[in-house]
Protein backbone atom coordinates (compact mmCIF):
# COMPACT_ATOMS: atom_id res chain seq x y z
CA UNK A 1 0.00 0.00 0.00
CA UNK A 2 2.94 2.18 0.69
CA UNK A 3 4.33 1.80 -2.90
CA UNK A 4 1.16 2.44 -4.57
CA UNK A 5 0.87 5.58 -2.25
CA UNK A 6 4.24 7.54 -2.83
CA UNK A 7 3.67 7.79 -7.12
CA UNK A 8 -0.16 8.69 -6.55
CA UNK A 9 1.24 12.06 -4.46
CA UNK A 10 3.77 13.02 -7.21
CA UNK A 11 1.51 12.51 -10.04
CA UNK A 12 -1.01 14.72 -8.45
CA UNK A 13 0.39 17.64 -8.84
CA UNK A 14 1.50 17.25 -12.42
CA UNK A 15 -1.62 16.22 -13.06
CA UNK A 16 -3.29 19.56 -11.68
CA UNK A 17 -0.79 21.86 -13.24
CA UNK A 18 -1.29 19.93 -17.18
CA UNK A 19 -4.90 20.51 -16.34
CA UNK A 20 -4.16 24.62 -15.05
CA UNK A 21 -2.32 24.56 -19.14
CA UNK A 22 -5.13 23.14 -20.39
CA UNK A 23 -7.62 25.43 -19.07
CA UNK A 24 -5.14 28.15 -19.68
CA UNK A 25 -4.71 27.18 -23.77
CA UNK A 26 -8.62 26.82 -23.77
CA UNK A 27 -9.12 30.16 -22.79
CA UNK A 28 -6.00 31.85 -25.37
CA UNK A 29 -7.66 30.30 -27.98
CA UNK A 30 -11.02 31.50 -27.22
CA UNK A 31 -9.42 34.84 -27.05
CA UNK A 32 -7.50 34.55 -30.03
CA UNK A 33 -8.97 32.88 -32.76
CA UNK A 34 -6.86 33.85 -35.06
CA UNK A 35 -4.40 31.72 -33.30
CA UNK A 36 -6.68 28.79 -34.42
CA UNK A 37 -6.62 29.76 -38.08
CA UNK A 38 -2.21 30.31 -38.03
CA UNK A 39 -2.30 26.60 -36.61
């Protein structure tokens, strides 16, 4: 239980901060459409 315990508490803040980018991208693109179009 201890193994499976110490990767679940790194991976969780990874996890959070790919999902802060994502959010983050989302919101650029929405604000820049043009962006969209370049791509």
């Amino acid at each position: 239980m201890k193994d499976g315990s110490a990767p679940l508490i790194p991976s969780d803040p990874p996890y959070k901060n790919k999902m802060m980018v994502t959010i983050t991208d989302g919101a650029l693109t929405l604000k820049q459409p043009s962006l969209i179009l370049a791509a």
